[in-house]
Protein backbone atom coordinates (compact mmCIF):
# COMPACT_ATOMS: atom_id res chain seq x y z
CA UNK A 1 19.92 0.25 9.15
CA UNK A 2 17.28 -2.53 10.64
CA UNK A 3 16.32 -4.83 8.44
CA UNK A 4 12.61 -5.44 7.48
CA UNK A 5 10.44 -7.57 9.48
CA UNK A 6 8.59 -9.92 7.40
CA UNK A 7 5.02 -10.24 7.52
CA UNK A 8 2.89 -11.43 4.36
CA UNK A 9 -0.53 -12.34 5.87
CA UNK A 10 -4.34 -11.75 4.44
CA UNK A 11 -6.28 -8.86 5.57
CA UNK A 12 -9.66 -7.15 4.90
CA UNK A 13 -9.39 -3.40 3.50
CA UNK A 14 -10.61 -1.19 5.62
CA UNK A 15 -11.38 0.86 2.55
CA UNK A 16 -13.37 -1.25 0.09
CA UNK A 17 -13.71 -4.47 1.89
CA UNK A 18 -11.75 -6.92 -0.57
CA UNK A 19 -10.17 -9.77 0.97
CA UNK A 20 -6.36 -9.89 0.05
CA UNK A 21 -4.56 -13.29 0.54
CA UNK A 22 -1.13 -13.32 1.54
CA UNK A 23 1.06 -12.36 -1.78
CA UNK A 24 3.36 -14.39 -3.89
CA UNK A 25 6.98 -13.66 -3.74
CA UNK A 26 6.97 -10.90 -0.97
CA UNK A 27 4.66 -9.22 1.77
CA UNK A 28 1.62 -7.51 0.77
CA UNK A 29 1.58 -4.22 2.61
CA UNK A 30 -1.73 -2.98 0.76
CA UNK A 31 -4.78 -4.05 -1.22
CA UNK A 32 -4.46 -5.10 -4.53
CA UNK A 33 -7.82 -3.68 -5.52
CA UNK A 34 -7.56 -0.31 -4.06
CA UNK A 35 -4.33 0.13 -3.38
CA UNK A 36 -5.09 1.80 0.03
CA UNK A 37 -3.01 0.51 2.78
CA UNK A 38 -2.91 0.94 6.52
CA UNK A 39 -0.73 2.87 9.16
CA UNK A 40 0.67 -0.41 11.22
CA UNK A 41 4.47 0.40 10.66
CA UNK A 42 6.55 3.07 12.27
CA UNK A 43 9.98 3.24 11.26
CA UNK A 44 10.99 -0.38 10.17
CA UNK A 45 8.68 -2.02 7.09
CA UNK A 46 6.65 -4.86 9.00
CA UNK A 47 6.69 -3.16 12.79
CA UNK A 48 3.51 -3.09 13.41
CA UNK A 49 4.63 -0.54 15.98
CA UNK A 50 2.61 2.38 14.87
CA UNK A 51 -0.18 3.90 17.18
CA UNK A 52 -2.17 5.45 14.30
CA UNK A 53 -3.24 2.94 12.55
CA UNK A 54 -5.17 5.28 9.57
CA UNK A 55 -5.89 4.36 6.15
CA UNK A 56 -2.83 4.95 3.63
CA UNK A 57 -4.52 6.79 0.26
CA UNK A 58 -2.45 6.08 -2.50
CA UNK A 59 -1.46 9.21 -3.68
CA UNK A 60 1.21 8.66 -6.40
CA UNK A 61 3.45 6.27 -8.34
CA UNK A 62 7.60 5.86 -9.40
CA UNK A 63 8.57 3.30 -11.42
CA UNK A 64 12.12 1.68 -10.54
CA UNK A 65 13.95 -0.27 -13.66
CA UNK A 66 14.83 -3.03 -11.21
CA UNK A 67 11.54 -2.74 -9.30
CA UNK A 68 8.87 -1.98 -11.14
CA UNK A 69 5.99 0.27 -9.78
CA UNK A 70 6.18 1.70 -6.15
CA UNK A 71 3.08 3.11 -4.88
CA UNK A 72 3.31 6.17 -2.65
CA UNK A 73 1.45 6.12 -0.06
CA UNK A 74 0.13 8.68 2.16
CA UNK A 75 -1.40 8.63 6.01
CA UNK A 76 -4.85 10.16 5.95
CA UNK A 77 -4.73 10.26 9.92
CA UNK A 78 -1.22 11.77 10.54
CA UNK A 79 0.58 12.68 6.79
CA UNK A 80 3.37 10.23 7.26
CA UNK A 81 4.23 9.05 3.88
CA UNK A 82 5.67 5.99 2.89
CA UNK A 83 6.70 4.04 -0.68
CA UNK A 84 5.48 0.10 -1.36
CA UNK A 85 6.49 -1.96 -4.27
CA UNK A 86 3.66 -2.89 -6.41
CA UNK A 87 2.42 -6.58 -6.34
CA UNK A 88 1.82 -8.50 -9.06
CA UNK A 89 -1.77 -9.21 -8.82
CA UNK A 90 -2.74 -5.29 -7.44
CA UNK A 91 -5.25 -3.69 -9.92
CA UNK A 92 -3.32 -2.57 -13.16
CA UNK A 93 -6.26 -0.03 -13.74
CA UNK A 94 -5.91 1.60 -10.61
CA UNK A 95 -1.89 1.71 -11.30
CA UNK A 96 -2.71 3.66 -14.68
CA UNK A 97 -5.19 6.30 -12.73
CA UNK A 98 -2.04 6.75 -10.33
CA UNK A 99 0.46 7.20 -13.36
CA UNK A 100 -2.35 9.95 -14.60
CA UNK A 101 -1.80 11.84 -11.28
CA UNK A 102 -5.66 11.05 -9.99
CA UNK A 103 -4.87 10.32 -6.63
CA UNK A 104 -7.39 7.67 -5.26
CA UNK A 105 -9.26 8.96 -2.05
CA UNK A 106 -11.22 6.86 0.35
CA UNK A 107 -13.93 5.09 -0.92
CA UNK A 108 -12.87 5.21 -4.92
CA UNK A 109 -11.55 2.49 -7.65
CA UNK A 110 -14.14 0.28 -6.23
């Protein structure tokens, strides 16, 4: 299996417009007051080789013992799916309307 490519730079969401520094500790793959992320990666975490390039809707959470939270994350371009750690500074109230099942569309937990 290929190993991750690490990238951990500061982006603008595309869906709420908060500016998200790099993270502490690991690569922030999606904003930590939204929790939307974007379609950049195809098949290896930190690619940047997709063509799509959609926003990511968070659409449900896991919890790992080891982990912590994982976000699921879902393409609203193309449906491809894809699971991110939680980062320690993302929005803990947005992380308790995932754990509730309200999936959080475009635009909301502004």
């Amino acid at each position: 299996m290929a190993k991750t490519v690490k990238i951990n730079e500061q982006f603008i969401c595309l869906n709420c417009g908060e500016k998200n520094p790099p993270a502490d500790k690991t690569c922030r793959n999606h904003c930590r007051r939204c929790l939307h992320s974007r379609h950049v990666d195809e098949l290896i975490p930190g690619d940047r080789a997709s063509s799509c390039e959609g926003i990511m809707a968070p659409i449900g959470l896991d919890q790992n013992p080891k982990k912590g939270f994982i976000i699921l994350h879902k393409c609203l371009e193309c449906g491809h799916e894809n699971r991110n750690l939680a980062a320690n500074d993302d929005n803990f109230d947005a992380i308790i309307q995932l754990s509730t099942g309200k999936n959080l569309g475009p635009g909301e937990n502004q």
